[in-house]
N, C-alpha and C. Protein backbone atom coordinates (compact mmCIF):
# COMPACT_ATOMS: atom_id res chain seq x y z
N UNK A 1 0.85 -1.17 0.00
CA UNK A 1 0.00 0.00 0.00
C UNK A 1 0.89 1.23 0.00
N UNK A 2 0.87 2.08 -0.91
CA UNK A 2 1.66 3.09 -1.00
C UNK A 2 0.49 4.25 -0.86
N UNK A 3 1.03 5.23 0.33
CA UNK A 3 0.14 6.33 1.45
C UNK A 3 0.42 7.68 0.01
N UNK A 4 -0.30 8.95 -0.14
CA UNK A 4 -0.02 9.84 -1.03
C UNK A 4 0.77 10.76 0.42
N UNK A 5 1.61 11.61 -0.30
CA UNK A 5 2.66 12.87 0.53
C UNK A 5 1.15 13.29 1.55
N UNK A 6 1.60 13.46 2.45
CA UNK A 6 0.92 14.09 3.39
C UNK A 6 1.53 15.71 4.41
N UNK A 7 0.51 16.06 3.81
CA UNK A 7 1.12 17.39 4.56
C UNK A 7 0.51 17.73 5.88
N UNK A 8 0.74 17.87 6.82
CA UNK A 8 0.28 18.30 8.44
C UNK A 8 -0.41 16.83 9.05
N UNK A 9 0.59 16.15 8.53
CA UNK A 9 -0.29 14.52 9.02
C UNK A 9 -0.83 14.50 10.52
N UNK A 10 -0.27 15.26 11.29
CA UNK A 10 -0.75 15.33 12.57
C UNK A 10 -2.58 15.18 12.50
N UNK A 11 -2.95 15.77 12.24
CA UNK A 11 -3.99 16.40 11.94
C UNK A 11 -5.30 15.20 11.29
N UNK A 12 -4.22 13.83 10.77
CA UNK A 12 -5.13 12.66 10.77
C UNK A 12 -5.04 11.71 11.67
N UNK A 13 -4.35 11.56 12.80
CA UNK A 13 -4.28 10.59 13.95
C UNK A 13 -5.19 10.65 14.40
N UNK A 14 -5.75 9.16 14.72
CA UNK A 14 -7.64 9.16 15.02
C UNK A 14 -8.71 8.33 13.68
N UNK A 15 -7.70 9.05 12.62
CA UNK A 15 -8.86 8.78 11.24
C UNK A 15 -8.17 7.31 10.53
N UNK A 16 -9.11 7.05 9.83
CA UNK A 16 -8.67 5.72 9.26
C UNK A 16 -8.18 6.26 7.77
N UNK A 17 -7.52 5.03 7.11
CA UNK A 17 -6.73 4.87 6.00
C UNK A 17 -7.87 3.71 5.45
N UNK A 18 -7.80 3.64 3.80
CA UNK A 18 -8.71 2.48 3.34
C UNK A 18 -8.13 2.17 2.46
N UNK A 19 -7.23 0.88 2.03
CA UNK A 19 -6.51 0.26 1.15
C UNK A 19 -7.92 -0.34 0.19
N UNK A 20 -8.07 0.41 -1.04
CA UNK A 20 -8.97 -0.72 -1.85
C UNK A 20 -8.41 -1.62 -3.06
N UNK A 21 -7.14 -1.82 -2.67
CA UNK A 21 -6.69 -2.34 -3.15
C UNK A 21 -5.36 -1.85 -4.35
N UNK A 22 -6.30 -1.03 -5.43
CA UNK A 22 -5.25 -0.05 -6.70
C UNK A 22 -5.36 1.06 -6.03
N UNK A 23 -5.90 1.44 -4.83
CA UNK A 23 -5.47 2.91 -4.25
C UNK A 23 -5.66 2.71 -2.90
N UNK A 24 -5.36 3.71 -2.03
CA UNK A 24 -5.72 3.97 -0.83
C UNK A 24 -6.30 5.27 -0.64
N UNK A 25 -7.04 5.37 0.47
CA UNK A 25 -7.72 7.01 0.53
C UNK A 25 -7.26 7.17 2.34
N UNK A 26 -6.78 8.48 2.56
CA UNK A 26 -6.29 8.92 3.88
C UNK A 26 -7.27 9.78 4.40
N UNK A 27 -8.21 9.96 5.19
CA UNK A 27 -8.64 10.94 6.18
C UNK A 27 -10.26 10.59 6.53
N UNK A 28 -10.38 9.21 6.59
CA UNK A 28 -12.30 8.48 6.74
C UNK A 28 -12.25 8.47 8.29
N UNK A 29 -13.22 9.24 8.66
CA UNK A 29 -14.13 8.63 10.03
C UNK A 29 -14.52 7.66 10.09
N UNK A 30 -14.61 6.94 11.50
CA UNK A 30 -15.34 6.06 11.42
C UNK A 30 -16.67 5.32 10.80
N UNK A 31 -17.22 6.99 11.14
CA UNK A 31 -19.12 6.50 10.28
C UNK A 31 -18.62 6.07 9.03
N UNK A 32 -17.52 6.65 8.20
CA UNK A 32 -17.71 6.79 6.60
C UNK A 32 -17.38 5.54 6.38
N UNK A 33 -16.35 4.89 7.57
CA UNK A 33 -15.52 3.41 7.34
C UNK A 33 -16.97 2.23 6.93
N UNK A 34 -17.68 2.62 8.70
CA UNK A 34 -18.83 1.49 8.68
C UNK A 34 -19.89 1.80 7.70
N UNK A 35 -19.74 2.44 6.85
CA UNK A 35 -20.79 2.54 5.36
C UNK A 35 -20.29 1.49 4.77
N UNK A 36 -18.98 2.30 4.17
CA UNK A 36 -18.25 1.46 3.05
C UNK A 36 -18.03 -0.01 3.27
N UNK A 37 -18.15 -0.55 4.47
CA UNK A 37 -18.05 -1.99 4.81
C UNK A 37 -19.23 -2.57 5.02
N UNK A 38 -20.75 -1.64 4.92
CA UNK A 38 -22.03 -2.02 4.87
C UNK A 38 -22.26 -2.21 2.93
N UNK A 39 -21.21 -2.17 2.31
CA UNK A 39 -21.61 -1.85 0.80
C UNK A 39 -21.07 -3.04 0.09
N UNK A 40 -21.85 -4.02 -0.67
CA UNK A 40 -21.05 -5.08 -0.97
C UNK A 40 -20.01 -4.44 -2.30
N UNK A 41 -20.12 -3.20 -2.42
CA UNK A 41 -18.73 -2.59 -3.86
C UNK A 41 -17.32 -3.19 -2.82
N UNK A 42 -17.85 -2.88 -1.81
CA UNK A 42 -16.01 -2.98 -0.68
C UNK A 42 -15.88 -3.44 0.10
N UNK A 43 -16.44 -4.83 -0.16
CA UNK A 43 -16.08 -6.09 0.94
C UNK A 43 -14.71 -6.05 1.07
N UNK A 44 -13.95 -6.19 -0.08
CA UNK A 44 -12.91 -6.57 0.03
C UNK A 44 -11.69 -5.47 0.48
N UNK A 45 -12.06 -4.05 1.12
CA UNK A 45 -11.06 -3.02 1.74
C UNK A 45 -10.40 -3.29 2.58
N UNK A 46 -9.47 -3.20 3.32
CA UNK A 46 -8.41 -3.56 4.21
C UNK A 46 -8.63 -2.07 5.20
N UNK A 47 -8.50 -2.04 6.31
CA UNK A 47 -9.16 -1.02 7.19
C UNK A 47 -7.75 -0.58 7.99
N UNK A 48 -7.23 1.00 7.72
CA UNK A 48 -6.22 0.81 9.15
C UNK A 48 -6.37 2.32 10.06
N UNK A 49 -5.83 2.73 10.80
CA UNK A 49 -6.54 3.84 11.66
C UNK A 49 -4.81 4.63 11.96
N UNK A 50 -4.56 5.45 11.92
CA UNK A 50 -3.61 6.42 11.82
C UNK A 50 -3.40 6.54 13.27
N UNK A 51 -2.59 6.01 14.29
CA UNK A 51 -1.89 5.44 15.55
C UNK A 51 -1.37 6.75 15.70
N UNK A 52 -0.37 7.39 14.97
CA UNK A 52 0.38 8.17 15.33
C UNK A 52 1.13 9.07 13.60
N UNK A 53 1.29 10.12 14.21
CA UNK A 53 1.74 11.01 12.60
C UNK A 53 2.72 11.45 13.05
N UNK A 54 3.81 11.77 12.62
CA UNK A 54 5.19 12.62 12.52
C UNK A 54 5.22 13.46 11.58
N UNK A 55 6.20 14.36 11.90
CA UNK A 55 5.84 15.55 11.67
C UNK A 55 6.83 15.94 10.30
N UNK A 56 7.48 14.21 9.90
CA UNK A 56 7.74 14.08 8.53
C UNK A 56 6.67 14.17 7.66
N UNK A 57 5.83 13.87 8.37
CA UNK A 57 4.55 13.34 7.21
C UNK A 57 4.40 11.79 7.31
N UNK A 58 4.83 10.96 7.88
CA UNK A 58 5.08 9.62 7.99
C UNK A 58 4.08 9.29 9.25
N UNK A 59 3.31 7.96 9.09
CA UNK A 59 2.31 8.00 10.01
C UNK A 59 2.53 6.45 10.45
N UNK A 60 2.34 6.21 11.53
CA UNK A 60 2.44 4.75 11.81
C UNK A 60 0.76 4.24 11.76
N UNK A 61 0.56 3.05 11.25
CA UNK A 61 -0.82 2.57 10.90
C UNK A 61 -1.02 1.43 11.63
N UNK A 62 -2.68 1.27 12.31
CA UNK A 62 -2.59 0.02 13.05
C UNK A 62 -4.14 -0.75 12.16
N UNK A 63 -4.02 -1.86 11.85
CA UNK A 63 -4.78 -2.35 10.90
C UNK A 63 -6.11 -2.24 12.43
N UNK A 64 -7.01 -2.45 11.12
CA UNK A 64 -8.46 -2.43 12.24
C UNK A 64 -9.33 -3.69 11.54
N UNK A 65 -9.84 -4.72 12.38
CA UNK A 65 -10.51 -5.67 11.95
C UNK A 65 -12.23 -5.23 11.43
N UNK A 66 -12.47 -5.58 10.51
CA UNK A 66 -13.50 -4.28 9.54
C UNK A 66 -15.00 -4.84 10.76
N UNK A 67 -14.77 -6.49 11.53
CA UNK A 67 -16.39 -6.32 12.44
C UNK A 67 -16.12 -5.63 13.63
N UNK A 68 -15.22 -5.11 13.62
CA UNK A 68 -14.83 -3.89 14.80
C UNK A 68 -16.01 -3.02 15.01
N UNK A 69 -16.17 -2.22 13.58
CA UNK A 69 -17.26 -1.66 13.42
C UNK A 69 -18.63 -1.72 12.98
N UNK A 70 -18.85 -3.11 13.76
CA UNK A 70 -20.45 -3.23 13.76
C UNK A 70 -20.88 -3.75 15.25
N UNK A 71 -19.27 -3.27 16.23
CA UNK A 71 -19.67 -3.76 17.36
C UNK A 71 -19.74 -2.67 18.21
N UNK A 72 -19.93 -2.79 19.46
CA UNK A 72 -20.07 -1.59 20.99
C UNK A 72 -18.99 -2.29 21.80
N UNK A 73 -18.49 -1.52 22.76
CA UNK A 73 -17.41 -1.90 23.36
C UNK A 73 -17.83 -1.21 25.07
N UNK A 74 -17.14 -1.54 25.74
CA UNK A 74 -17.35 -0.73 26.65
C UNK A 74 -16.35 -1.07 28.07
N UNK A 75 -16.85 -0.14 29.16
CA UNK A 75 -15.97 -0.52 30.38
C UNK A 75 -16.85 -0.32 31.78
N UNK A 76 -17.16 -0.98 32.51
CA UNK A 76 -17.80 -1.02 33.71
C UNK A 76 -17.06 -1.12 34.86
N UNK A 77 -17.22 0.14 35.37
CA UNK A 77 -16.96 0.70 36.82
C UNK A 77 -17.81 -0.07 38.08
N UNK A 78 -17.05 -1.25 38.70
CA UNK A 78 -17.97 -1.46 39.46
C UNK A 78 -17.50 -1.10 41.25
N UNK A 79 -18.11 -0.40 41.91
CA UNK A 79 -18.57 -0.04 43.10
C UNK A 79 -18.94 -0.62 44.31
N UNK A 80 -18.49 -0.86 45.49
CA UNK A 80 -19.18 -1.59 46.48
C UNK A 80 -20.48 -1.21 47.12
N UNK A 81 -20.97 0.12 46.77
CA UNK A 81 -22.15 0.52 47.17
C UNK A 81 -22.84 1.51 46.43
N UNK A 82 -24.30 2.01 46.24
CA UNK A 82 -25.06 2.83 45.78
C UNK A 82 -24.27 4.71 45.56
N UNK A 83 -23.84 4.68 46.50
CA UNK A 83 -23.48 6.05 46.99
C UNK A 83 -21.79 6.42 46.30
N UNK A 84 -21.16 4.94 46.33
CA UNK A 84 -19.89 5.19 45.35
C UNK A 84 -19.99 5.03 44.22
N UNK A 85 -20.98 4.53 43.76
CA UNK A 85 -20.85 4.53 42.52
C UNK A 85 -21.48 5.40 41.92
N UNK A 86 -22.54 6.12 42.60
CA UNK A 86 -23.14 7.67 41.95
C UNK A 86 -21.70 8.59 41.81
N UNK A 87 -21.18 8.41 43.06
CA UNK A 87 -19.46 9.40 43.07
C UNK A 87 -18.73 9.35 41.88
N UNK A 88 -18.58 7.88 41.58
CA UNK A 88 -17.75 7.66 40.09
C UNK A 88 -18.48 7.94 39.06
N UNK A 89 -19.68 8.01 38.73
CA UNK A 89 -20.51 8.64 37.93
C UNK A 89 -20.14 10.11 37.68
N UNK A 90 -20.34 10.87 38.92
CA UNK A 90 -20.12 12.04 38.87
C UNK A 90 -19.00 12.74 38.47
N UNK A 91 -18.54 12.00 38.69
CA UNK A 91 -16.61 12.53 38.41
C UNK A 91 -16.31 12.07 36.83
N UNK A 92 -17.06 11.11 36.34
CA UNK A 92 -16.93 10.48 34.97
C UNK A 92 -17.41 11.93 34.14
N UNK A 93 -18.57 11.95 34.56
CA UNK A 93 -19.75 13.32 33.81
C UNK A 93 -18.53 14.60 34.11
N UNK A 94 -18.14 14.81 34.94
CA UNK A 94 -16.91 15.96 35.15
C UNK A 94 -15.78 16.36 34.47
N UNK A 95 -15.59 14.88 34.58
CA UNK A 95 -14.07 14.40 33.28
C UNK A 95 -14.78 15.10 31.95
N UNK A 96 -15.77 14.55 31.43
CA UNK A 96 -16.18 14.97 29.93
C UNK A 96 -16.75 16.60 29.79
N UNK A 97 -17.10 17.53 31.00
CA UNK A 97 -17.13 18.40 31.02
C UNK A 97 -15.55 19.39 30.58
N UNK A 98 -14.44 18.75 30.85
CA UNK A 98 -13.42 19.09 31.08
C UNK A 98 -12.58 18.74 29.60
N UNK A 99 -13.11 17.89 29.05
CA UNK A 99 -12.41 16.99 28.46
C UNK A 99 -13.54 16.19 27.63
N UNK A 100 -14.02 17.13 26.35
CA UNK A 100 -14.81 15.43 25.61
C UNK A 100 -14.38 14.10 25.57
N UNK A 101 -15.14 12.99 25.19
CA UNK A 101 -14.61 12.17 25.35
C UNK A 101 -14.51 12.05 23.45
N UNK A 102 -13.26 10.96 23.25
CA UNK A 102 -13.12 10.90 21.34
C UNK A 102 -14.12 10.98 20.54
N UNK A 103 -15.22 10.35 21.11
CA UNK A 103 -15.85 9.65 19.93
C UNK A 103 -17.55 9.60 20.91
N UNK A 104 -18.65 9.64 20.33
CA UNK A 104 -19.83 9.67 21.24
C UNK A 104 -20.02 8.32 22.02
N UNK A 105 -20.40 8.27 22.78
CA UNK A 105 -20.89 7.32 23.50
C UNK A 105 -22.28 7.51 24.61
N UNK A 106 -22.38 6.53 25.48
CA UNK A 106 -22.82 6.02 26.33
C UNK A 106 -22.50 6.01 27.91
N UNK A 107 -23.20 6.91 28.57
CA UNK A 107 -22.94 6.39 30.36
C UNK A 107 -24.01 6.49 31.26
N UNK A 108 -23.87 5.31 32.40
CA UNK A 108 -25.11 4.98 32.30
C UNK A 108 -24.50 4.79 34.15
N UNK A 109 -25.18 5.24 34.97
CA UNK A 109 -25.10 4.94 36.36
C UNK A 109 -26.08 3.70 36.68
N UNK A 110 -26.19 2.76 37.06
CA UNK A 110 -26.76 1.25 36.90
C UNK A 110 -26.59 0.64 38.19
N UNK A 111 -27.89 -0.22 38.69
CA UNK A 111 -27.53 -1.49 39.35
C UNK A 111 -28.35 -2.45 38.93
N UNK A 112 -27.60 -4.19 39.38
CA UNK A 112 -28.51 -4.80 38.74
C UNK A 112 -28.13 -5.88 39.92
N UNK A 113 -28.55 -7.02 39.72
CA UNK A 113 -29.14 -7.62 40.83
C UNK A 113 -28.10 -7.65 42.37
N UNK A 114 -26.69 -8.00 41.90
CA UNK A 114 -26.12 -7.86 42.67
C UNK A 114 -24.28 -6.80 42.85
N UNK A 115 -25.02 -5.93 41.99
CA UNK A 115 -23.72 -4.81 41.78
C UNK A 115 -24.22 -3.70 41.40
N UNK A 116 -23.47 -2.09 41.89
CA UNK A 116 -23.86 -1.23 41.30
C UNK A 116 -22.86 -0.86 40.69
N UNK A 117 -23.28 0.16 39.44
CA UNK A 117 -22.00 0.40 38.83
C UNK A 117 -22.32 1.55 37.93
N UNK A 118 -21.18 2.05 37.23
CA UNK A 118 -21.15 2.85 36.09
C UNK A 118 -20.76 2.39 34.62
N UNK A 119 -21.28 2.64 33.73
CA UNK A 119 -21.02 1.71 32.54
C UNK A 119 -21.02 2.86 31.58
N UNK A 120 -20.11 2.38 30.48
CA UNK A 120 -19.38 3.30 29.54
C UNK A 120 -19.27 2.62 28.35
N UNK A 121 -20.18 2.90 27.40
CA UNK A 121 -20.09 2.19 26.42
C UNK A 121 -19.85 3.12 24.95
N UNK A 122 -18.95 2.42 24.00
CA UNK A 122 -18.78 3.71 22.75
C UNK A 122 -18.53 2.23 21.45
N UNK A 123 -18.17 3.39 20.32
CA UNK A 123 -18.06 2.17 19.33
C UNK A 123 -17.15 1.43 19.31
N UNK A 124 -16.69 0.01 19.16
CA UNK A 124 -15.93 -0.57 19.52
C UNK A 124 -14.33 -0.14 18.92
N UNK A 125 -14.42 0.34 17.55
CA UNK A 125 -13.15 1.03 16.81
C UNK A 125 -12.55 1.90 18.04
N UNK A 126 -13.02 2.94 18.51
CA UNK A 126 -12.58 3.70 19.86
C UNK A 126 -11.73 3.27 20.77
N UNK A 127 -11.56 1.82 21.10
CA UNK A 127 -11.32 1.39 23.04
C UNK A 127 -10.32 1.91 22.88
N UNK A 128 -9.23 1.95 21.77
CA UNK A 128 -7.90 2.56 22.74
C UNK A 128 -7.72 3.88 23.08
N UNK A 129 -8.64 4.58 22.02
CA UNK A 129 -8.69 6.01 22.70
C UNK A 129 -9.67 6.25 24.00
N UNK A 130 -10.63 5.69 24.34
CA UNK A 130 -11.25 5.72 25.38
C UNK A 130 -10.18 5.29 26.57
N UNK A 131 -9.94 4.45 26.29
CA UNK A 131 -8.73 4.05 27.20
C UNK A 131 -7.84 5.08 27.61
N UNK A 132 -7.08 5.93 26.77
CA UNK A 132 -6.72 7.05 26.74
C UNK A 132 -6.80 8.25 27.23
N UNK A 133 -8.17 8.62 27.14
CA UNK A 133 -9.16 9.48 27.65
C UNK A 133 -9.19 9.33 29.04
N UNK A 134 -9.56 8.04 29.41
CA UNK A 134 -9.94 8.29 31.00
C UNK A 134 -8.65 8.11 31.68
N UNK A 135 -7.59 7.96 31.02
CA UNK A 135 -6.14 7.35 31.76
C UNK A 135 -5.67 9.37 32.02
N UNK A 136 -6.02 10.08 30.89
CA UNK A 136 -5.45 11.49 30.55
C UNK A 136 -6.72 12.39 31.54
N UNK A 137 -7.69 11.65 32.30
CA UNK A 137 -8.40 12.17 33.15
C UNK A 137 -8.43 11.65 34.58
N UNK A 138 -7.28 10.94 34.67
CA UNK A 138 -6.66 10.18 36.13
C UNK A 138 -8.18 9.54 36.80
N UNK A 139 -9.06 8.99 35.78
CA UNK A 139 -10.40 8.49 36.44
C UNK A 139 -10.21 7.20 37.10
N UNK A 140 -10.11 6.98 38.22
CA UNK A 140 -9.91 5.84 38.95
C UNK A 140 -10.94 5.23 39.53
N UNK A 141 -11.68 4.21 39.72
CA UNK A 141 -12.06 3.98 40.61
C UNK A 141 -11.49 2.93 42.03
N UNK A 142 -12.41 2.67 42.68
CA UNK A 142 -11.92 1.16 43.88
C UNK A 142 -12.46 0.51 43.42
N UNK A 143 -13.72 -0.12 42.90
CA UNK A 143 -13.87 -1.24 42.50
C UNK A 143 -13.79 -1.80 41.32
N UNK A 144 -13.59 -3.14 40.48
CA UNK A 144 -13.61 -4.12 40.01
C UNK A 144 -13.93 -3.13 38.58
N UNK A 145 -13.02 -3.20 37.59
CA UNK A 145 -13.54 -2.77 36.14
C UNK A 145 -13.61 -4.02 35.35
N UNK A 146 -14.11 -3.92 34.40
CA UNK A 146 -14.50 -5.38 33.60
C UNK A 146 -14.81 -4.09 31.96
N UNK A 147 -14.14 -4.67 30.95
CA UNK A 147 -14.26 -3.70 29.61
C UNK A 147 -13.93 -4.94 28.32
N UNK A 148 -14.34 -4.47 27.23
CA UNK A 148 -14.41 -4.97 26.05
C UNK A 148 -15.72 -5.00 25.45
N UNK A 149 -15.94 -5.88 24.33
CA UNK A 149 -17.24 -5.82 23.60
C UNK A 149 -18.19 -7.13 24.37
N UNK A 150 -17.30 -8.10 24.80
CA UNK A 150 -17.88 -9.31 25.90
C UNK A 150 -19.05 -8.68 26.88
N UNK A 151 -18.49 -7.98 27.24
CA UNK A 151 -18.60 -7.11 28.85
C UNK A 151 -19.97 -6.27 28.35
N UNK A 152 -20.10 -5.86 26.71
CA UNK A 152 -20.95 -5.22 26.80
C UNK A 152 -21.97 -6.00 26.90
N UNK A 153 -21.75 -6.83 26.19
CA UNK A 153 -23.29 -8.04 25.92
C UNK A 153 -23.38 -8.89 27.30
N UNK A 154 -22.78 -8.93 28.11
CA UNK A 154 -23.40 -9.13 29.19
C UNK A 154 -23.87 -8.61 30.51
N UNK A 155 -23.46 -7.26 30.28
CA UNK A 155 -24.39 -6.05 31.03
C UNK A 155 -25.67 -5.81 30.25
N UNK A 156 -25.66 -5.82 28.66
CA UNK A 156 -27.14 -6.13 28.37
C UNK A 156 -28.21 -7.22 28.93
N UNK A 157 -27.13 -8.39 28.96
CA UNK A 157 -27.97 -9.53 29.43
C UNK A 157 -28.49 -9.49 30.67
N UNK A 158 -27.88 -8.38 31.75
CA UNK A 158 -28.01 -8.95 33.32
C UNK A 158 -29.47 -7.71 33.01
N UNK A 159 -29.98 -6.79 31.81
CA UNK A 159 -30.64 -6.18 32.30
C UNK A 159 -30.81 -5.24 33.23
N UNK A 160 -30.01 -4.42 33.42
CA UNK A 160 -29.67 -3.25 35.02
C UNK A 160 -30.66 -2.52 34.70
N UNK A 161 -31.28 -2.06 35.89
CA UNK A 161 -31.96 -0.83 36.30
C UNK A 161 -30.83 0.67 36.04
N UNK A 162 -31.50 1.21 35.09
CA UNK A 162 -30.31 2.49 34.78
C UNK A 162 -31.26 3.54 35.74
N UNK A 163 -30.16 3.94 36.25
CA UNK A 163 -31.04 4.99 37.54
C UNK A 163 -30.27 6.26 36.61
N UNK A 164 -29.35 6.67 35.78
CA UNK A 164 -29.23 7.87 35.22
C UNK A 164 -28.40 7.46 34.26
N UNK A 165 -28.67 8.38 32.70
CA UNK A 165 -27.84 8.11 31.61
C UNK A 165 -27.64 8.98 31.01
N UNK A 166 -26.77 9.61 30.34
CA UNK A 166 -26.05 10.90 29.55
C UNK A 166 -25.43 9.80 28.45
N UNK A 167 -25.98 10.53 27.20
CA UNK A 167 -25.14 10.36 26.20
C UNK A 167 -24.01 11.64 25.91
N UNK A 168 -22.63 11.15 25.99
CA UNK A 168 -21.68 12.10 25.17
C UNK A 168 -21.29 12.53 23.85
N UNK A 169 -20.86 13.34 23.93
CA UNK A 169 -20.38 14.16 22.02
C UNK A 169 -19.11 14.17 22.02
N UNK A 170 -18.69 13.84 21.46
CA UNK A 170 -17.15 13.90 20.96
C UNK A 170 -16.53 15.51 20.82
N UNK A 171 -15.31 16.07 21.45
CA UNK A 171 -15.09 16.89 21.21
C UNK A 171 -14.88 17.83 19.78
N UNK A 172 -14.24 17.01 18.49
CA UNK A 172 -13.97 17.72 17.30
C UNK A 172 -15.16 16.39 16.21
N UNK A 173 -16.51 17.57 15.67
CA UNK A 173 -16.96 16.58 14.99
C UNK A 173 -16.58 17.03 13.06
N UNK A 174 -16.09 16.24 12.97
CA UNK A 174 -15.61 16.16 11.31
C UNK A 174 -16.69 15.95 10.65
N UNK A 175 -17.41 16.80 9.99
CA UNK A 175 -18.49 16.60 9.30
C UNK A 175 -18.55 15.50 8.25
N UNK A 176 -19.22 14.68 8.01
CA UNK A 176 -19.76 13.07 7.52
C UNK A 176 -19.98 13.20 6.07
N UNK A 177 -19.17 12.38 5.41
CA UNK A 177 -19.43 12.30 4.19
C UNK A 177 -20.43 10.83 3.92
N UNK A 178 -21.45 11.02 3.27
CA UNK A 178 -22.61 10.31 2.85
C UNK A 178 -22.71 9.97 1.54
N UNK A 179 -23.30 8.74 0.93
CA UNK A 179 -24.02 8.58 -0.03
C UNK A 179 -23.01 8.52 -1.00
N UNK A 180 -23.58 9.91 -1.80
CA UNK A 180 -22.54 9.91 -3.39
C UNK A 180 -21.39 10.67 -2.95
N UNK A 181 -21.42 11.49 -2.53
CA UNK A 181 -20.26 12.40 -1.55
C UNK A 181 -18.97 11.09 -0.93
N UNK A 182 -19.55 10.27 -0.22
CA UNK A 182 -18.24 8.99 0.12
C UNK A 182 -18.32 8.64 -0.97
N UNK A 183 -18.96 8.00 -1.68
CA UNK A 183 -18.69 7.02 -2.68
C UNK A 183 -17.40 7.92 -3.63
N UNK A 184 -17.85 9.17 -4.04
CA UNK A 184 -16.87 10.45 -4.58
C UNK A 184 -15.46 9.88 -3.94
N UNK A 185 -15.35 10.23 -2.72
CA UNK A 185 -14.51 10.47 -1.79
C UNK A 185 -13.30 9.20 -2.04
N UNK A 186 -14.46 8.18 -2.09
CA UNK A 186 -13.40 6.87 -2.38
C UNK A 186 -12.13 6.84 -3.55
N UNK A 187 -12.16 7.73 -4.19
CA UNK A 187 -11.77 7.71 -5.52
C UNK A 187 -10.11 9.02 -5.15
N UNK A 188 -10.32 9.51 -4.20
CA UNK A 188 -9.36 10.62 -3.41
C UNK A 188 -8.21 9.60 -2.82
N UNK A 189 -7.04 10.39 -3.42
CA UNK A 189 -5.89 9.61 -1.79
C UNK A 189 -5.68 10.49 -0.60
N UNK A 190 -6.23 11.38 -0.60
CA UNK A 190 -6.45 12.42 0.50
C UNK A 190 -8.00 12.80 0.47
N UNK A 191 -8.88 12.47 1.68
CA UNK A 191 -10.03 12.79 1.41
C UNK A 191 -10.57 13.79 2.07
N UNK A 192 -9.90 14.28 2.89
CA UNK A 192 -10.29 15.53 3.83
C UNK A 192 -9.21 16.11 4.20
């Protein structure tokens, strides 16, 4: 896969790369990724996400498995009691006041039969920047975390009573290329 010159590559760390094979295109969001892999024209794209850029222009790439993005991911804060885990709630909702979080998600203050907790769920492409996020917001808790896409489907399963939920916005939103506009786009080695 040969990348086109990139100028201020900084500026795509976060965004994905799309090898279609006789070209590649540099600067897709996520949404635009999970189209193009909803489209049987581009089953066959190779998916990678821009890790890190230098300020050669040279970017290190980390491949992304394409059912990444048809999954949810998440991380659960769990709490020994009602009252701490509203605390870690609160301080979560604080962090994102301070600090969007990457990418939109999910938080959800919860108990269910025998745990209370806080739960954090976003698209699964995200975890390492979420990861990131709350590490660059020193969010700690004391009890027991449990995270991945596993974790999500079985906090669905246990069914929790959500006693409060905030959806988040991502701090920088890159406006969405759609329809004929991506399909256009595909045809770019620089697309934004």
């Amino acid at each position: 896969m040969k990348l086109p010159d990139i100028k201020n590559a900084g500026q795509y760390t976060g965004l994905f790369v799309v090898d279609f094979g006789d070209h590649c295109g540099v600067g897709f969001v996520a949404e635009e990724v999970a189209e193009l892999l909803d489209s049987e024209q581009f089953t066959d794209i190779k998916v990678y996400q821009v890790y890190r850029a230098n300020p050669d222009g040279t970017m290190e790439l980390k491949g992304v498995n394409k059912e990444t993005f048809q999954l949810e991911a998440g991380m659960f804060f769990y709490a020994n009691d009602a009252e701490s885990a509203r605390g870690d709630y609160q301080r979560l909702l604080a962090w994102s006041d301070q600090q969007l979080p990457p990418a939109r998600c999910k938080t959800q203050l919860a108990d269910t039969d025998n745990a209370h907790l806080v739960a954090l769920i976003y698209p699964a492409e995200f975890d390492e920047a979420f990861s990131r996020w709350l590490l660059d917001g020193n969010y700690r808790t004391i009890g027991q975390v449990e995270g991945g896409t596993g974790a999500v489907q079985r906090y669905y399963d246990a069914e929790p009573e959500v006693l409060e939920r905030k959806q988040l916005w991502p701090a920088t939103s890159i406006e969405r290329l759609q329809g004929e506009a991506l399909l256009e786009a595909t045809n770019r080695a620089i697309v934004r």
